[in-house]
Structures are given as C-alpha cells and as structure tokens.
PDB file of N, CA and C in Angstrom:
ATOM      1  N   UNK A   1      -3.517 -18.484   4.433  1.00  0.00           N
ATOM      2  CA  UNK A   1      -2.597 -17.551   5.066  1.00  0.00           C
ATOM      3  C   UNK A   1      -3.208 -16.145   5.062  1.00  0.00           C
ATOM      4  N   UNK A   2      -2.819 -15.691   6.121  1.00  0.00           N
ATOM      5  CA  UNK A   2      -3.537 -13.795   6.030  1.00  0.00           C
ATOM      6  C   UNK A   2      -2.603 -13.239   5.886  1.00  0.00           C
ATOM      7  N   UNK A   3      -3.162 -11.974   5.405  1.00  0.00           N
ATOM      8  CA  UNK A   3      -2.093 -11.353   4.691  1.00  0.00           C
ATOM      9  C   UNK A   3      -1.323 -10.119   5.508  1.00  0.00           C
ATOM     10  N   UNK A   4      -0.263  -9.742   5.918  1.00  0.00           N
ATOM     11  CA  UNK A   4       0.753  -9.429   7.326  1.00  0.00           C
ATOM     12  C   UNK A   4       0.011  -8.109   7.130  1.00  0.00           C
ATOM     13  N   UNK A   5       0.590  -7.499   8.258  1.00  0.00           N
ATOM     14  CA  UNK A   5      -0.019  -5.567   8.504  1.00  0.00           C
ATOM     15  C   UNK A   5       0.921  -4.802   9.113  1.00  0.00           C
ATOM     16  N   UNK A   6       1.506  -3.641   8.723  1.00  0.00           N
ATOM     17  CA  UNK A   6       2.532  -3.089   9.391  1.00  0.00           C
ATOM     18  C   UNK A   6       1.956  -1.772   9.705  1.00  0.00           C
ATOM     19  N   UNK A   7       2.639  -1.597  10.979  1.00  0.00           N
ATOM     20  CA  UNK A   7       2.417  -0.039  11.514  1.00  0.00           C
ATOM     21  C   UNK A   7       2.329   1.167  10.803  1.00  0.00           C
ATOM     22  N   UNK A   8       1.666   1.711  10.407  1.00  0.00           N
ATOM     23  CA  UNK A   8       2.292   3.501   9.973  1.00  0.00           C
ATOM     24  C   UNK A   8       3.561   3.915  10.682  1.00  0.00           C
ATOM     25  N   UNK A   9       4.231   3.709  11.784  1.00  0.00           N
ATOM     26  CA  UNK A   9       5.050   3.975  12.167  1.00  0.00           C
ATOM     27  C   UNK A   9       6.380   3.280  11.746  1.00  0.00           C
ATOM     28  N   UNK A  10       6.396   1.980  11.789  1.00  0.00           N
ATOM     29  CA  UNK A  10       7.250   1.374  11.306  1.00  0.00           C
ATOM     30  C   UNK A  10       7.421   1.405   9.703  1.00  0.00           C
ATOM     31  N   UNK A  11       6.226   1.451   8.974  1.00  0.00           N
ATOM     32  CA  UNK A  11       6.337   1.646   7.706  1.00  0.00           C
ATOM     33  C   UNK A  11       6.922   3.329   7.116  1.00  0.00           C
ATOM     34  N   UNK A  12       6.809   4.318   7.534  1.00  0.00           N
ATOM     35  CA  UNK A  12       7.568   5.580   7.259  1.00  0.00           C
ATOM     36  C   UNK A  12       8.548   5.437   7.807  1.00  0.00           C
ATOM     37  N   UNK A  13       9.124   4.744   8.494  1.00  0.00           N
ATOM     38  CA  UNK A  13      10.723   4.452   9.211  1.00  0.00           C
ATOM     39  C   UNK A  13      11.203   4.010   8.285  1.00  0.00           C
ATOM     40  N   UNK A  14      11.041   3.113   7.381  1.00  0.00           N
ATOM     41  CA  UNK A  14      11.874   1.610   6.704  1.00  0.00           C
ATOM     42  C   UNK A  14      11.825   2.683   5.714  1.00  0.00           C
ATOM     43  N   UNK A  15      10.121   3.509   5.269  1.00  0.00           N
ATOM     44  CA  UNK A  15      10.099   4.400   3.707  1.00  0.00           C
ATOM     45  C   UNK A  15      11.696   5.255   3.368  1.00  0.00           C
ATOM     46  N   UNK A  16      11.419   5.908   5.140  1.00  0.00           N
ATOM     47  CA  UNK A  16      12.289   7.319   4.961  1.00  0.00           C
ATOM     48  C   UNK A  16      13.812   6.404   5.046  1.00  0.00           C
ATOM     49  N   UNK A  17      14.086   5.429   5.627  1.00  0.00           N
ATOM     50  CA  UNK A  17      15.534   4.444   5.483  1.00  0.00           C
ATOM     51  C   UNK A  17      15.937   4.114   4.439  1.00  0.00           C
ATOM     52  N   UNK A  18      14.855   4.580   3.375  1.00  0.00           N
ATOM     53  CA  UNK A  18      15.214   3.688   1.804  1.00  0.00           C
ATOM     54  C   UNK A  18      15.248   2.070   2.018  1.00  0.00           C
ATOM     55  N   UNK A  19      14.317   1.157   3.187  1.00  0.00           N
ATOM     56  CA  UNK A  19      14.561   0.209   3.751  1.00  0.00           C
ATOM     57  C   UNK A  19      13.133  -0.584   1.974  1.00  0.00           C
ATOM     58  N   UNK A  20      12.531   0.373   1.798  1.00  0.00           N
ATOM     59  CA  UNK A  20      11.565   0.173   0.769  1.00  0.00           C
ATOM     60  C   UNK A  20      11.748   0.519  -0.636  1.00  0.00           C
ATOM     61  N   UNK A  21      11.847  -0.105  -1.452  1.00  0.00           N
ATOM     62  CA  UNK A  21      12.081   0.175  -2.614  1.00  0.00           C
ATOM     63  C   UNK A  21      10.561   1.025  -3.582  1.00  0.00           C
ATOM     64  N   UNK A  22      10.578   1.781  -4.344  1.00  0.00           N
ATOM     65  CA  UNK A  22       9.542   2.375  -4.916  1.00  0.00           C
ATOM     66  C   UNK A  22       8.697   1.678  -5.555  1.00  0.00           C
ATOM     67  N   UNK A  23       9.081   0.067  -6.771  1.00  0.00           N
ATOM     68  CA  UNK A  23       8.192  -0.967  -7.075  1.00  0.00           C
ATOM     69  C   UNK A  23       7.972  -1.497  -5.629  1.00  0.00           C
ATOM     70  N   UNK A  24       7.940  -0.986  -4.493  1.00  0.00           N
ATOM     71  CA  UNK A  24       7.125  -2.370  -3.772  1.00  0.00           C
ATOM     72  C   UNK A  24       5.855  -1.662  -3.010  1.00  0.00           C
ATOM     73  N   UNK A  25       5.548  -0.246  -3.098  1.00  0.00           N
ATOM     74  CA  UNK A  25       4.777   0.351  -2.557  1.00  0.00           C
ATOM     75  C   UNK A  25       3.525   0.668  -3.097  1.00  0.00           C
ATOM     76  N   UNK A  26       2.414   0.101  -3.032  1.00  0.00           N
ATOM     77  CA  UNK A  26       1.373   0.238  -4.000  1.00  0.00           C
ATOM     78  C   UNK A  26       0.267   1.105  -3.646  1.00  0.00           C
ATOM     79  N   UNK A  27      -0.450   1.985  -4.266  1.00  0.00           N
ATOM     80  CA  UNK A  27      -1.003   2.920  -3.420  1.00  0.00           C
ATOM     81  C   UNK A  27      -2.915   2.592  -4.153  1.00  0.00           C
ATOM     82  N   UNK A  28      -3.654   2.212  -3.490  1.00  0.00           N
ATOM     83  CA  UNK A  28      -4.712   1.814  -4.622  1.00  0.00           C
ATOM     84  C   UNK A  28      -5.706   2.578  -4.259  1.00  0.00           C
ATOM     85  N   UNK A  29      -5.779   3.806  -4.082  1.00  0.00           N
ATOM     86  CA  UNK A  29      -6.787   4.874  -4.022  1.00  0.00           C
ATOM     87  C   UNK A  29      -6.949   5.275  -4.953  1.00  0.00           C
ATOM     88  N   UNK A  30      -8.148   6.240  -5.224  1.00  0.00           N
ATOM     89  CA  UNK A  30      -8.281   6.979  -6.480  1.00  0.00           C
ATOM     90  C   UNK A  30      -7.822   7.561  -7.297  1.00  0.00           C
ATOM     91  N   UNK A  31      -7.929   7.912  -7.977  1.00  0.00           N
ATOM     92  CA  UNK A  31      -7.103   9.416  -8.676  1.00  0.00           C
ATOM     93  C   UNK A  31      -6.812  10.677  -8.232  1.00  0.00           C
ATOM     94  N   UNK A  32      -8.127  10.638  -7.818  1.00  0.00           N
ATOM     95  CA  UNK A  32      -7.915  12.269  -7.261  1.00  0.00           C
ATOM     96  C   UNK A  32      -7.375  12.699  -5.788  1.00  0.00           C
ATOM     97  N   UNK A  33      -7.807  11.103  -4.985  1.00  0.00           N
ATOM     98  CA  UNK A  33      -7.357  11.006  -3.708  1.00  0.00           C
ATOM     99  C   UNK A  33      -5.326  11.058  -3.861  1.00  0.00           C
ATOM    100  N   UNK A  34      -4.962  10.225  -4.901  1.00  0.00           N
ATOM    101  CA  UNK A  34      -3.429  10.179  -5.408  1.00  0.00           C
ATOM    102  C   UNK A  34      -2.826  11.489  -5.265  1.00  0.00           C
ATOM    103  N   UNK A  35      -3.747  12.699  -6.229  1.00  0.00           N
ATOM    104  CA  UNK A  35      -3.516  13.749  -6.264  1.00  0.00           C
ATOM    105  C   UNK A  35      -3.275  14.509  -5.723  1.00  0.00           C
ATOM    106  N   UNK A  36      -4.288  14.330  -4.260  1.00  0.00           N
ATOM    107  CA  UNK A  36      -4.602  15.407  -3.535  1.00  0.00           C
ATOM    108  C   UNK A  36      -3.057  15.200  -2.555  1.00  0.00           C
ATOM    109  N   UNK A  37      -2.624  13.456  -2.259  1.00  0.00           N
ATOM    110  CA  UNK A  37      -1.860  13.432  -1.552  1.00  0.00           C
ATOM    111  C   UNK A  37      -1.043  12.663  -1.830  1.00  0.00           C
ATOM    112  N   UNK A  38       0.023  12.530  -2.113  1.00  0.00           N
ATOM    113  CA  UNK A  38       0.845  10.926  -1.844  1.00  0.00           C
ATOM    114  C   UNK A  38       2.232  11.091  -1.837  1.00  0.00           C
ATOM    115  N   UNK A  39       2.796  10.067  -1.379  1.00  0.00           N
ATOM    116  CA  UNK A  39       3.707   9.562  -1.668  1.00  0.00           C
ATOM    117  C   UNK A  39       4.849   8.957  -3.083  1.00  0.00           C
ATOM    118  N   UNK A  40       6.167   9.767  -3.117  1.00  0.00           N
ATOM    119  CA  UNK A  40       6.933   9.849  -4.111  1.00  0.00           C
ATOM    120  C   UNK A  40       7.257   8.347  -4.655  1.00  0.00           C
ATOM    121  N   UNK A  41       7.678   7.377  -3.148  1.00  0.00           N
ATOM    122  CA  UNK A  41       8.081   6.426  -3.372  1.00  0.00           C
ATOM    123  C   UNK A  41       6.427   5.439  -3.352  1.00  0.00           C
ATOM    124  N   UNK A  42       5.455   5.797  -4.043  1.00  0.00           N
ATOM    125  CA  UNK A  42       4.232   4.942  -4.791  1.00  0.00           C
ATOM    126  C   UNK A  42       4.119   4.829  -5.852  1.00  0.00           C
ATOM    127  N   UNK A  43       3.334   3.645  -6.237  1.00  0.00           N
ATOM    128  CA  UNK A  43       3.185   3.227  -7.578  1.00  0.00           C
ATOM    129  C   UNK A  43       1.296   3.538  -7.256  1.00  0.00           C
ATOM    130  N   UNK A  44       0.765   4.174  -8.275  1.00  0.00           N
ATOM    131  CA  UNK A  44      -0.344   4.574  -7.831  1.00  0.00           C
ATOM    132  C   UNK A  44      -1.206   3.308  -8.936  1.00  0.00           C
ATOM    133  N   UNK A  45      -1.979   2.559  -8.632  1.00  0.00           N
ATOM    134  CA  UNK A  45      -2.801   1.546  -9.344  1.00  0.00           C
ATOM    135  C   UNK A  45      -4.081   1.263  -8.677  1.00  0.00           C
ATOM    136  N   UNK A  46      -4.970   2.107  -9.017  1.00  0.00           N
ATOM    137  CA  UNK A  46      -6.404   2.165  -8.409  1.00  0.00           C
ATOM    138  C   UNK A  46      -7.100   0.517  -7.834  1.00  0.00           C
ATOM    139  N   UNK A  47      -7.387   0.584  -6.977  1.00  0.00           N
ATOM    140  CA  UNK A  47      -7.777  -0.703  -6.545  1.00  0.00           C
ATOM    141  C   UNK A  47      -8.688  -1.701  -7.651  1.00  0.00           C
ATOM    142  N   UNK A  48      -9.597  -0.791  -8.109  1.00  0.00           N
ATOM    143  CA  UNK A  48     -10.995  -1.059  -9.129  1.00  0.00           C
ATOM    144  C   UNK A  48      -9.938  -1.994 -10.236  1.00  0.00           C
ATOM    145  N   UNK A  49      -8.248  -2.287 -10.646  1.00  0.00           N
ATOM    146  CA  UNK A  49      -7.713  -2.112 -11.559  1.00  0.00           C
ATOM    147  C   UNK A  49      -6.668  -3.218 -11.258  1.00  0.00           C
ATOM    148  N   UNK A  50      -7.255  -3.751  -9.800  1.00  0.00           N
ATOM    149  CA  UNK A  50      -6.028  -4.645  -9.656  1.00  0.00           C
ATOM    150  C   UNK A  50      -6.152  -5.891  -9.917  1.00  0.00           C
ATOM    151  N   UNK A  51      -7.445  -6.419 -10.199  1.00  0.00           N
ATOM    152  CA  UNK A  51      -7.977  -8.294 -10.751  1.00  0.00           C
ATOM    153  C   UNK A  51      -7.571  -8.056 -12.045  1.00  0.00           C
ATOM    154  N   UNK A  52      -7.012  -6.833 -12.741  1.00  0.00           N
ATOM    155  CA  UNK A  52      -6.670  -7.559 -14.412  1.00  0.00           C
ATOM    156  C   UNK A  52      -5.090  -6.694 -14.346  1.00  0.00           C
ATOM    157  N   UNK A  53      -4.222  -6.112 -13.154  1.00  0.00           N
ATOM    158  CA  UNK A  53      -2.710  -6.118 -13.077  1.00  0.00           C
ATOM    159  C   UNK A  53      -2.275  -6.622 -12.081  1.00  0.00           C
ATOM    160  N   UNK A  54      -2.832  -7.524 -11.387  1.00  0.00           N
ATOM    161  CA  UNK A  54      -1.962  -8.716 -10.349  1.00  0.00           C
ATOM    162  C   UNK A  54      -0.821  -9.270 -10.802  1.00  0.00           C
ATOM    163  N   UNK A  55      -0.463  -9.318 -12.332  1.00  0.00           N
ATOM    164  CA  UNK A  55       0.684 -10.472 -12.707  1.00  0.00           C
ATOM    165  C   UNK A  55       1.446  -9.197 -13.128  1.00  0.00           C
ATOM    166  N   UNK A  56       1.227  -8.249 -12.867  1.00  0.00           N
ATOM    167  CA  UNK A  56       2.062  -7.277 -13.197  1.00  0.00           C
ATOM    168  C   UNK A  56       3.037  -7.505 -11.673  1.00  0.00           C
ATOM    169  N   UNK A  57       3.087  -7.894 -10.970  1.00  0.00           N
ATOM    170  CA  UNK A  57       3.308  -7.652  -9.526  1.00  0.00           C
ATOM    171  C   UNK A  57       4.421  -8.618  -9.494  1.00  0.00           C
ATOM    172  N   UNK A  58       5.661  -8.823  -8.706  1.00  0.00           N
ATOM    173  CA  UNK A  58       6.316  -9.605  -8.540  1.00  0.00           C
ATOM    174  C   UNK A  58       5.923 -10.398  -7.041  1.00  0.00           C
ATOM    175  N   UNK A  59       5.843 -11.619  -7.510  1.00  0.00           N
ATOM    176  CA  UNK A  59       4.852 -12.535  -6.429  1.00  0.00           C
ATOM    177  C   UNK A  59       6.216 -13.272  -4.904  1.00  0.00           C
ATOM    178  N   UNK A  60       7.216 -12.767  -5.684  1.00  0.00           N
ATOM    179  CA  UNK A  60       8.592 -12.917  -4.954  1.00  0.00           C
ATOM    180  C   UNK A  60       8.932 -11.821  -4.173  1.00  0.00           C
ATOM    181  N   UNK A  61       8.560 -10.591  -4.344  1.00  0.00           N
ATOM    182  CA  UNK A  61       8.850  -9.110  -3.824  1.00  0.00           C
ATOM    183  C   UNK A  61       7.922  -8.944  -2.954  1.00  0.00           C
ATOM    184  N   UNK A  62       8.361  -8.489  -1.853  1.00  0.00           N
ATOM    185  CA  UNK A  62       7.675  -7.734  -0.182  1.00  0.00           C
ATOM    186  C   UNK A  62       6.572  -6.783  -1.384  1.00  0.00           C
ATOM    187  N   UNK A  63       5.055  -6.900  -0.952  1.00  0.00           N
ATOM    188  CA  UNK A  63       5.079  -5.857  -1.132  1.00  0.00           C
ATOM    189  C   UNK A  63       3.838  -4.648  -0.022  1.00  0.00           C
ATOM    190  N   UNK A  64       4.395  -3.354  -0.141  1.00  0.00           N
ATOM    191  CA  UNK A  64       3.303  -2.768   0.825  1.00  0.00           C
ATOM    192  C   UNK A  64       2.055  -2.115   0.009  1.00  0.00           C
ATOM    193  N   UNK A  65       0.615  -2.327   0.681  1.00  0.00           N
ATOM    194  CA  UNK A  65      -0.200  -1.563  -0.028  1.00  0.00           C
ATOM    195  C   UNK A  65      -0.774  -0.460   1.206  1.00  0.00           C
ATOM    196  N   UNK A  66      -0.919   0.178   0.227  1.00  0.00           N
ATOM    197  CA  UNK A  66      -1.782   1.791   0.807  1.00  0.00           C
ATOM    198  C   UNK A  66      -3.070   2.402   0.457  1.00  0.00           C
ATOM    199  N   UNK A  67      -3.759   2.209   1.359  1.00  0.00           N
ATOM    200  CA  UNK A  67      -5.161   3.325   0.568  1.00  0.00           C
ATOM    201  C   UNK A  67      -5.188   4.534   1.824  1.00  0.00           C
ATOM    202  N   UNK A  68      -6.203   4.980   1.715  1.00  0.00           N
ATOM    203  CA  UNK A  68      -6.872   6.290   2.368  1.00  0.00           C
ATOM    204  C   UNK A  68      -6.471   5.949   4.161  1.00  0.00           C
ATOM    205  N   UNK A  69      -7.412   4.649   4.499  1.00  0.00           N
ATOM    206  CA  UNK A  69      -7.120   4.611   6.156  1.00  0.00           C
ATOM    207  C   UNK A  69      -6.970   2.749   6.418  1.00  0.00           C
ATOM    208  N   UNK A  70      -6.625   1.995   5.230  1.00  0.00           N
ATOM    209  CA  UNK A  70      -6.363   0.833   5.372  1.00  0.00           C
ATOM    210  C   UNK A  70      -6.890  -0.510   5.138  1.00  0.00           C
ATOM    211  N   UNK A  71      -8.676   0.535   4.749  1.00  0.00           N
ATOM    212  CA  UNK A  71      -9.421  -0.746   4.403  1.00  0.00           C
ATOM    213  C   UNK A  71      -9.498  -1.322   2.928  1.00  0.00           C
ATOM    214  N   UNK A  72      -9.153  -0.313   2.004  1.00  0.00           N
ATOM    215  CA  UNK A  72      -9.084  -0.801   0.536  1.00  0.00           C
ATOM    216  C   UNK A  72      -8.055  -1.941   0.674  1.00  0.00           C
ATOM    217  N   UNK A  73      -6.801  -0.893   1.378  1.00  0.00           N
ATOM    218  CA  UNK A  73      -5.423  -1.937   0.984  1.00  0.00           C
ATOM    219  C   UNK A  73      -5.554  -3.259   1.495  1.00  0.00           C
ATOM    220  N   UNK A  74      -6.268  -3.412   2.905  1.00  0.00           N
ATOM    221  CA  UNK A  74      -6.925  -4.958   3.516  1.00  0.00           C
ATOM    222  C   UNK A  74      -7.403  -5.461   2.310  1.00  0.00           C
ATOM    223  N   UNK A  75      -8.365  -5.232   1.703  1.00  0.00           N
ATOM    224  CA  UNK A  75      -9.235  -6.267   1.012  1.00  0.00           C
ATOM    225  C   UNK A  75      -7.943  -6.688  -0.355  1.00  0.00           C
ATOM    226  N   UNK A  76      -7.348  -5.372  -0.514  1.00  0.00           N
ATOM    227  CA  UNK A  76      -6.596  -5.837  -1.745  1.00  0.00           C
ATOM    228  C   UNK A  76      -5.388  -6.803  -1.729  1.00  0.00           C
ATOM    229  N   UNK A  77      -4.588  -6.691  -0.562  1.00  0.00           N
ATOM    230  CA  UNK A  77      -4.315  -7.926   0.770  1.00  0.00           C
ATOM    231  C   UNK A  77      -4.844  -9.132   0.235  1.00  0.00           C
ATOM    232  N   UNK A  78      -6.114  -9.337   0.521  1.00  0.00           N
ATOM    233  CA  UNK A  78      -7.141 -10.387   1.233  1.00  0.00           C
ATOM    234  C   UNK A  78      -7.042 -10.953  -0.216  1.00  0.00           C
ATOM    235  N   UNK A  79      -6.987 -10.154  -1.188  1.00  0.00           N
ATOM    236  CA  UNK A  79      -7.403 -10.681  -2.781  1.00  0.00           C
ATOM    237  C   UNK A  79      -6.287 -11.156  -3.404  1.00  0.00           C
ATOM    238  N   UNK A  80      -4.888 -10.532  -3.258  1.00  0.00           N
ATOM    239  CA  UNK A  80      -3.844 -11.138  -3.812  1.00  0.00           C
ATOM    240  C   UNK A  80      -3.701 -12.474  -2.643  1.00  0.00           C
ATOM    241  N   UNK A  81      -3.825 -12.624  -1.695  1.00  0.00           N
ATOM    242  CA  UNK A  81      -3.297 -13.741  -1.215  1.00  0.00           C
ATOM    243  C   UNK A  81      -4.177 -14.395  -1.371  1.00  0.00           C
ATOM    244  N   UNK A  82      -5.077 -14.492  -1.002  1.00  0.00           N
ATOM    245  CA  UNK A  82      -6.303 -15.519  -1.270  1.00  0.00           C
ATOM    246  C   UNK A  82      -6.759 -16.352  -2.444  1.00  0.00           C
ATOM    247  N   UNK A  83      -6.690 -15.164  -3.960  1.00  0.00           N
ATOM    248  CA  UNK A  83      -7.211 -15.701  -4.900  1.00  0.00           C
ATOM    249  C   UNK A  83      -6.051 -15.868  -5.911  1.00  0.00           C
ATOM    250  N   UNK A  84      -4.527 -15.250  -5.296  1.00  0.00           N
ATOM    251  CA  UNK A  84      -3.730 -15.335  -6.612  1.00  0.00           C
ATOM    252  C   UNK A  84      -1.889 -16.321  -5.524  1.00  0.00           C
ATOM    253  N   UNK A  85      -1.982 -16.476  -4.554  1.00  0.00           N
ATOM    254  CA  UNK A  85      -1.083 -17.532  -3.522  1.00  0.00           C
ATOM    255  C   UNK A  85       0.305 -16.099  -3.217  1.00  0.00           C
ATOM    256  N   UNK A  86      -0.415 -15.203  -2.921  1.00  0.00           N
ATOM    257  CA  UNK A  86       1.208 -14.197  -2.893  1.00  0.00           C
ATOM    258  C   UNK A  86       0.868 -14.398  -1.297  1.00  0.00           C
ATOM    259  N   UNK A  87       2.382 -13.995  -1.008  1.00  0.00           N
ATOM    260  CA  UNK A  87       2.591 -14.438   0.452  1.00  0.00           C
ATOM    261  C   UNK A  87       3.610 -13.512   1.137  1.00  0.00           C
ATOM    262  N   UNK A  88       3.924 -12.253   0.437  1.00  0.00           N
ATOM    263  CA  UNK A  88       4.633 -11.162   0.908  1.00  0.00           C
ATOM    264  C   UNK A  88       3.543  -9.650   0.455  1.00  0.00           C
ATOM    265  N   UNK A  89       2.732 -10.165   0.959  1.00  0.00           N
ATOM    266  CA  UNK A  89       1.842  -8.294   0.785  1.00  0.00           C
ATOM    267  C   UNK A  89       1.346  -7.986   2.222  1.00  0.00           C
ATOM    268  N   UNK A  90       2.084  -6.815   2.514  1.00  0.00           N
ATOM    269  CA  UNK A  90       1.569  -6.224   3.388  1.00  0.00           C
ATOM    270  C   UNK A  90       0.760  -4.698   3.387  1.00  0.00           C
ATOM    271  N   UNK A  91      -0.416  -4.587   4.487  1.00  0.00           N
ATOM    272  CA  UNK A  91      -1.076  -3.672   4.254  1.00  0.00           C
ATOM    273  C   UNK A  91      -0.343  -2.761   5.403  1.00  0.00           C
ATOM    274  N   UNK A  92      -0.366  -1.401   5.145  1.00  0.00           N
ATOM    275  CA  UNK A  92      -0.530  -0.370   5.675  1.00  0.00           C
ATOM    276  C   UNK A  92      -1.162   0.337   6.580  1.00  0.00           C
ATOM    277  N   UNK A  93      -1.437  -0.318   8.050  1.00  0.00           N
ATOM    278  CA  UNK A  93      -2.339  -0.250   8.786  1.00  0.00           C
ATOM    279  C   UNK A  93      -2.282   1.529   8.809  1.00  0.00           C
ATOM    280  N   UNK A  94      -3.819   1.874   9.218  1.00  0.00           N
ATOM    281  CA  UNK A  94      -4.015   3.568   9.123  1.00  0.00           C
ATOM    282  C   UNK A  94      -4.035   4.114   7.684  1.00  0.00           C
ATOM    283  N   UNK A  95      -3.153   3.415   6.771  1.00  0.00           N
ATOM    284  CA  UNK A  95      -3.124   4.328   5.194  1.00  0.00           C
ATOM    285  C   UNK A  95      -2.860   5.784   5.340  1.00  0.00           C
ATOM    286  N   UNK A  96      -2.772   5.985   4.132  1.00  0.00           N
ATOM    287  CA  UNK A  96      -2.182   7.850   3.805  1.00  0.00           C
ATOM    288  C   UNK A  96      -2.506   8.529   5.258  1.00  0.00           C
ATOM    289  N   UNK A  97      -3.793   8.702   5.879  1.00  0.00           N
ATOM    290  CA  UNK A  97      -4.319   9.496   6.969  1.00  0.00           C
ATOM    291  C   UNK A  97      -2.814   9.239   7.997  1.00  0.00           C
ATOM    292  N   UNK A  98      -2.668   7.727   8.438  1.00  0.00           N
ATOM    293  CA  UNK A  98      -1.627   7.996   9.607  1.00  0.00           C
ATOM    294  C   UNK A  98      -0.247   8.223   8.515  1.00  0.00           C
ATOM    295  N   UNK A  99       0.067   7.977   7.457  1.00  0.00           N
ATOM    296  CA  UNK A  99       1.394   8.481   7.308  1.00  0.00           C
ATOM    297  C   UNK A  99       1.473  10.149   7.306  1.00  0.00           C
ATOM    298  N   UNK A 100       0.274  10.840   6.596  1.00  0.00           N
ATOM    299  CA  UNK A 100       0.355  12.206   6.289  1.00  0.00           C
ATOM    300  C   UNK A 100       0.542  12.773   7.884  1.00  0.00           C
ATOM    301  N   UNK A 101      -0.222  12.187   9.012  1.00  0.00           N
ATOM    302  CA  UNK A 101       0.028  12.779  10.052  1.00  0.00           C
ATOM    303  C   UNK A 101       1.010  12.715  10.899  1.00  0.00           C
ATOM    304  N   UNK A 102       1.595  11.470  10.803  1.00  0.00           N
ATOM    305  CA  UNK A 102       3.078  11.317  10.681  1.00  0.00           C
ATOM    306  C   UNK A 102       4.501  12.343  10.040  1.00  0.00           C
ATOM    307  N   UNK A 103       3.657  12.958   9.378  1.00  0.00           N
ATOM    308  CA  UNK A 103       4.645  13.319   8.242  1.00  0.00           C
ATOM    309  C   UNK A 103       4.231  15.176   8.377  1.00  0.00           C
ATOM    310  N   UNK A 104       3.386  15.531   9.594  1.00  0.00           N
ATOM    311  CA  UNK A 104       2.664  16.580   9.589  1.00  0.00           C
ATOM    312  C   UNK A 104       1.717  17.311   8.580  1.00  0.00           C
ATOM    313  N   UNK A 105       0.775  16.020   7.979  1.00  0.00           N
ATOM    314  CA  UNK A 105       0.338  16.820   6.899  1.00  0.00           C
ATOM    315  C   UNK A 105      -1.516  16.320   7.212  1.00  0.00           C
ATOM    316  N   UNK A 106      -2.220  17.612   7.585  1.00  0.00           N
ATOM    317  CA  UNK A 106      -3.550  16.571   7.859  1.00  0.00           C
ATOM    318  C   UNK A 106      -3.818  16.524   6.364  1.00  0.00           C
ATOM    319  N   UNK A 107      -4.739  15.210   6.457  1.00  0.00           N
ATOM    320  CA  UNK A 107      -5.076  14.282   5.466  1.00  0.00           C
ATOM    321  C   UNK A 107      -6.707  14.304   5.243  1.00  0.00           C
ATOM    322  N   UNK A 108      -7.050  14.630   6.650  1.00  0.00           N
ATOM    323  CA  UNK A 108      -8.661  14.751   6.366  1.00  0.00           C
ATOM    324  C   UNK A 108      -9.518  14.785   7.588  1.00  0.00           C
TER     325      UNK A 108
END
C-alpha cells in the first residue's frame, strides 16, 4: 500500500477547522528548521529519530507528516507503511514552505 498525500491547501483547511488533532501532526525536520518555523498544532520528532519512536505512534490514528517541502515526510510515509503495516499516514504535499506561504509567511 502507498502511503496517501494531501494538499497544503486542504491540509491548513482541516488544521485551521480543528478538523486535526495536535497528536496527529508530525513535523520531522530539524531542530533548528522547527525553530525557525512551525506549527503550534506539531509534534516536532526529527526524522533521524523515527526507526526507534514508531511505536510511540498510534497505528489506528490518521496521521499527517511534515517536513521542509515534502520529501523527508514521503520517505517517512514510505517507512512507517512499508516496514511497520500503518495504513493512515499521510504526507504533506509542499511541507512547511507551502503551508508558511499559505499562511503569508515566506519560508525560504
């Protein structure tokens, strides 16, 4: 199974609806990238960090991931479904860049 992809657009719709709960938003960029920008309703868990907190994750819960412009959160996608059977993770097509610009904030 591959793992689903939602719009930047549709995904700050559902955010700002409260349609998303704050455990389901995972943000796996850096530290400093976290810093520089993010989102209230994220759980910030560096990608490098997620093969030893996967079972931290509820494998029953939607969940969305976020990096910089979409490709971390793909692979991290690609890794929970692939190597651990989750079947509700969705990535964040665009990442922080299209929400911040969304949100009027350039990103980079």
């Amino acid at each position: 199974m591959e793992p689903l992809v939602i719009e930047p657009e549709d995904f700050n719709q559902k955010l700002q609806a409260g349609e998303i709960a704050v455990n389901q938003v995972i943000d796996v960029r850096e530290s400093g990238e976290w810093e520089f920008y993010h989102l209230e309703e994220t759980r910030h868990i560096p990608m490098n960090t997620i093969p030893e907190r996967w079972s931290d994750f509820d494998q029953e819960e939607t969940l969305y991931v976020i990096c910089a412009h979409g490709v971390r959160s793909a692979a991290v996608c690609n890794y929970l479904t692939k190597q651990h059977n989750f079947t509700r993770v969705i990535n964040v097509e665009g990442g922080m860049a299209a929400i911040a610009e969304l949100r009027g904030f350039q990103y980079d």
